[in-house]
Protein backbone atom coordinates (compact mmCIF):
# COMPACT_ATOMS: atom_id res chain seq x y z
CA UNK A 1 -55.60 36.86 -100.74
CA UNK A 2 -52.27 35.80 -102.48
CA UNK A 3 -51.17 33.15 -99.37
CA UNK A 4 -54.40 31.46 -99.98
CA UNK A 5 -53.71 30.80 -103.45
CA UNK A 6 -50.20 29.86 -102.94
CA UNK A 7 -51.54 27.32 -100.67
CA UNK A 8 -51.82 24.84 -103.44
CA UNK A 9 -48.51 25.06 -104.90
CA UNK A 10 -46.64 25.12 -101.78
CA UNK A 11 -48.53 22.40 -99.43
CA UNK A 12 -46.76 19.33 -100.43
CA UNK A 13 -43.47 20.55 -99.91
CA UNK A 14 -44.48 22.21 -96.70
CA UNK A 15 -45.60 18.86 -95.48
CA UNK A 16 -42.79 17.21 -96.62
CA UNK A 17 -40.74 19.58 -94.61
CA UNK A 18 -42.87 19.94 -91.73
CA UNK A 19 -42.42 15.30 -91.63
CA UNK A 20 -38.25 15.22 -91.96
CA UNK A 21 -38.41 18.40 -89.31
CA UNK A 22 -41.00 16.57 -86.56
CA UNK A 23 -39.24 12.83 -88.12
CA UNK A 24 -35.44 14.68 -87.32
CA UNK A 25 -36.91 16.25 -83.70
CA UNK A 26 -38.65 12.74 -82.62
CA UNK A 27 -35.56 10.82 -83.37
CA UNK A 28 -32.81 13.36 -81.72
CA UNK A 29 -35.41 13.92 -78.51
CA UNK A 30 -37.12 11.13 -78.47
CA UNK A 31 -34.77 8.33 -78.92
CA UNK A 32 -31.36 9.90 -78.34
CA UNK A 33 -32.50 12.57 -75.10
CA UNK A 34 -35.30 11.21 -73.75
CA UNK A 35 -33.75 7.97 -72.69
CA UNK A 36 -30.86 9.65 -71.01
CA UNK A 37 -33.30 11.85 -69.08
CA UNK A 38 -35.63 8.63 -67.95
CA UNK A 39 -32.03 6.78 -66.71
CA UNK A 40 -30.85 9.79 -64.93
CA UNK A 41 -34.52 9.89 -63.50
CA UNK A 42 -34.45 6.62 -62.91
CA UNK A 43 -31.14 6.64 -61.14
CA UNK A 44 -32.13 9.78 -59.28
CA UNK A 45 -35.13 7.61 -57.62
CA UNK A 46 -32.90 4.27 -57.17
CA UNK A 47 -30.50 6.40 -55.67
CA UNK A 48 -33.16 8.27 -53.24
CA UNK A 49 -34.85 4.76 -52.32
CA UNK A 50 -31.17 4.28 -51.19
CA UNK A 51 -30.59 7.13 -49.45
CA UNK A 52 -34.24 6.52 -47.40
CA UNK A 53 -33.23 3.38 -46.87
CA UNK A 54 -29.75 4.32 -45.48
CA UNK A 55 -31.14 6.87 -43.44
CA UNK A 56 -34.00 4.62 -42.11
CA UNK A 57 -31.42 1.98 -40.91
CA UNK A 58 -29.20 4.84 -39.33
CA UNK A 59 -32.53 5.91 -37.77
CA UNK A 60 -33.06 2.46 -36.20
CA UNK A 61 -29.60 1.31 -35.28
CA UNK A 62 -30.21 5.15 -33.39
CA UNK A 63 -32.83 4.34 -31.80
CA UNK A 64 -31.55 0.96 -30.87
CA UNK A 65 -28.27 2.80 -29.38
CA UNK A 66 -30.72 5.50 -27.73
CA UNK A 67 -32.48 2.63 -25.77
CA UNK A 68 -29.11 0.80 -24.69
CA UNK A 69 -28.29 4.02 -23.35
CA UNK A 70 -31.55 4.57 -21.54
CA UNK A 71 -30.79 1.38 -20.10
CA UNK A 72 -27.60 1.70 -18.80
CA UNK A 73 -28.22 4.81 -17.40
CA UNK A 74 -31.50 3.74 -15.97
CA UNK A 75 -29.14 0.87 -14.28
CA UNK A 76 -26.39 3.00 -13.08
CA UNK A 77 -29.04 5.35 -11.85
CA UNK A 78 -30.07 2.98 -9.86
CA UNK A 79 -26.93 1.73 -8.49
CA UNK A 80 -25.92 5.31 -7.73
CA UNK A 81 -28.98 5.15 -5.81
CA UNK A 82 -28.30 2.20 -3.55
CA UNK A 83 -24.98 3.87 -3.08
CA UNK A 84 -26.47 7.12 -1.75
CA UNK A 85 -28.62 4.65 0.53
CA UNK A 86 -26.22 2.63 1.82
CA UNK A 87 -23.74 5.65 2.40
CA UNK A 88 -26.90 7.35 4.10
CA UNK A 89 -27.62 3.88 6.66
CA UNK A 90 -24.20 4.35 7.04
CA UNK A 91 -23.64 7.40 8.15
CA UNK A 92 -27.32 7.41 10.25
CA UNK A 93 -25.71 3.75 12.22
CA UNK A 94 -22.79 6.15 12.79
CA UNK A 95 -24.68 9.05 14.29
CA UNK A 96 -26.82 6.81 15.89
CA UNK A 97 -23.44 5.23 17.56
CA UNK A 98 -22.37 8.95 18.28
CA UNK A 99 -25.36 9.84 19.90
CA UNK A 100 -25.66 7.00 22.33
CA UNK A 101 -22.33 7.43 23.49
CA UNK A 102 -22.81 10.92 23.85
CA UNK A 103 -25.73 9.91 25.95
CA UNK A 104 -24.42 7.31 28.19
CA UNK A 105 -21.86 10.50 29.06
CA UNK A 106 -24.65 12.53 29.73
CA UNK A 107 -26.41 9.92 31.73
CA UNK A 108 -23.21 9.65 33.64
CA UNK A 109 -22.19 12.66 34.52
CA UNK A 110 -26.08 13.77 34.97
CA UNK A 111 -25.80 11.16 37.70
CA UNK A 112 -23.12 12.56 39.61
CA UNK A 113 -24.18 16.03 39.51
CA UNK A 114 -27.51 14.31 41.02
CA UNK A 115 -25.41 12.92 43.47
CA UNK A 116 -23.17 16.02 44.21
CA UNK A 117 -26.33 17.93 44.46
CA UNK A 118 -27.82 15.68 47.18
CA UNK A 119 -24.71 15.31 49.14
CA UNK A 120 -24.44 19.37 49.19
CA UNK A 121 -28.03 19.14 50.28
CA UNK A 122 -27.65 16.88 52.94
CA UNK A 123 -24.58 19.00 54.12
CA UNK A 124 -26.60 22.28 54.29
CA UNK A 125 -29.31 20.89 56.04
CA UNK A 126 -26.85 19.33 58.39
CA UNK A 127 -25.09 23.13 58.37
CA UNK A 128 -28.60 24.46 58.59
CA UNK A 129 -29.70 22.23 61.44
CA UNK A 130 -26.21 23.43 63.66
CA UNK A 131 -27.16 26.81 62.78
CA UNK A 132 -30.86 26.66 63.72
CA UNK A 133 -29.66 24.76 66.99
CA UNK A 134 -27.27 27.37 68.06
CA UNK A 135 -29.80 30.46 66.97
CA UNK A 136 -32.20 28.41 69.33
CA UNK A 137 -29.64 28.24 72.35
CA UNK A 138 -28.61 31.74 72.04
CA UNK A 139 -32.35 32.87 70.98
CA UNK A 140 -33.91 30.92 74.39
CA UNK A 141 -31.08 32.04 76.60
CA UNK A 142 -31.69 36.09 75.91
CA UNK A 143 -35.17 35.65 75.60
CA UNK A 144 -36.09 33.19 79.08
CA UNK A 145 -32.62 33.10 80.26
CA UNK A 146 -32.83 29.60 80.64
CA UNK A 147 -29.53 27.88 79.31
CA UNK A 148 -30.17 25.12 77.02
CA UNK A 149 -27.87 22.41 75.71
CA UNK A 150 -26.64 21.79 72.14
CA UNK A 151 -28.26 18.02 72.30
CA UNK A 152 -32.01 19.37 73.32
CA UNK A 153 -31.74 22.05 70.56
CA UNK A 154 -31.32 20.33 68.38
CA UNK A 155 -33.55 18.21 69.02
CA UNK A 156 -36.08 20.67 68.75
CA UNK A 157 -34.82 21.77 65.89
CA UNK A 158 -35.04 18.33 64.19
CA UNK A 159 -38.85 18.02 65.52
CA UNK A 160 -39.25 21.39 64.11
CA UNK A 161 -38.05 20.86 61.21
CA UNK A 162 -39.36 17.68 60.45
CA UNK A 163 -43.15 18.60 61.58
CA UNK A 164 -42.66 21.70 60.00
């Protein structure tokens, strides 16, 4: 095989070649490149360890905020509460005023009709009696023919009535 036997001739220059080509490669990407790459990668993490660290205080000065607010509205919860009680006692101590006035009325005028209603009843058993009485004159006259006064009749109605 001819490349075989060129082998000899051709190896020290091909190493010599193959050294200035790695030496030229290693000194372009390895000391020019590769240092600009490891700062940017380096300022890439310095700048996300920033960032994190932003975003964790935001987080926490959030939170903080969040639970101020919590506690404020937990507090004016809690007043709007004793409003809505107070306005509630109020307005029951208002009804309650209402009602017992309303009732007194009631009681009152209950009362009267009580009495109107006894007075009429004592006036139509007085009406009743007269009545009776004179049915019991003009009943004992037709029936015996016997005339009998308006005092004695009633009377006898009276005992009648009241014996039942």
């Amino acid at each position: 095989m001819p490349q075989i036997a060129q082998l000899a001739e051709t190896w020290s220059s091909q190493v010599f070649w193959l050294l200035v080509f790695f030496g030229i490669t290693f000194f372009v990407i390895g000391r020019g490149m590769v240092p600009k790459v490891m700062e940017t990668v380096a300022q890439r993490d310095s700048q996300i360890a920033a960032d994190l660290g932003a975003a964790k205080a935001a987080r926490d000065a959030a939170d903080e905020q969040e639970e101020a607010w919590r506690v404020r509205e937990n507090e004016n919860r809690a007043a709007a509460q004793a409003i809505v009680a107070k306005a509630k006692d109020e307005a029951a101590a208002k009804s309650e005023k209402k009602l017992k006035a309303a009732q007194t009325r009631l009681d009152k005028k209950l009362a009267e009709a009580e009495d109107r209603i006894a007075e009429a009843r004592t006036a139509a058993l007085t009406e009743v009696e007269a009545v009776a009485a004179e049915a019991a004159q003009d009943i004992v006259s037709r029936l015996a023919g016997v005339k009998v006064t308006k005092p004695v009749a009633t009377k006898a109605v009276k005992e009648a009535m009241t014996h039942g």
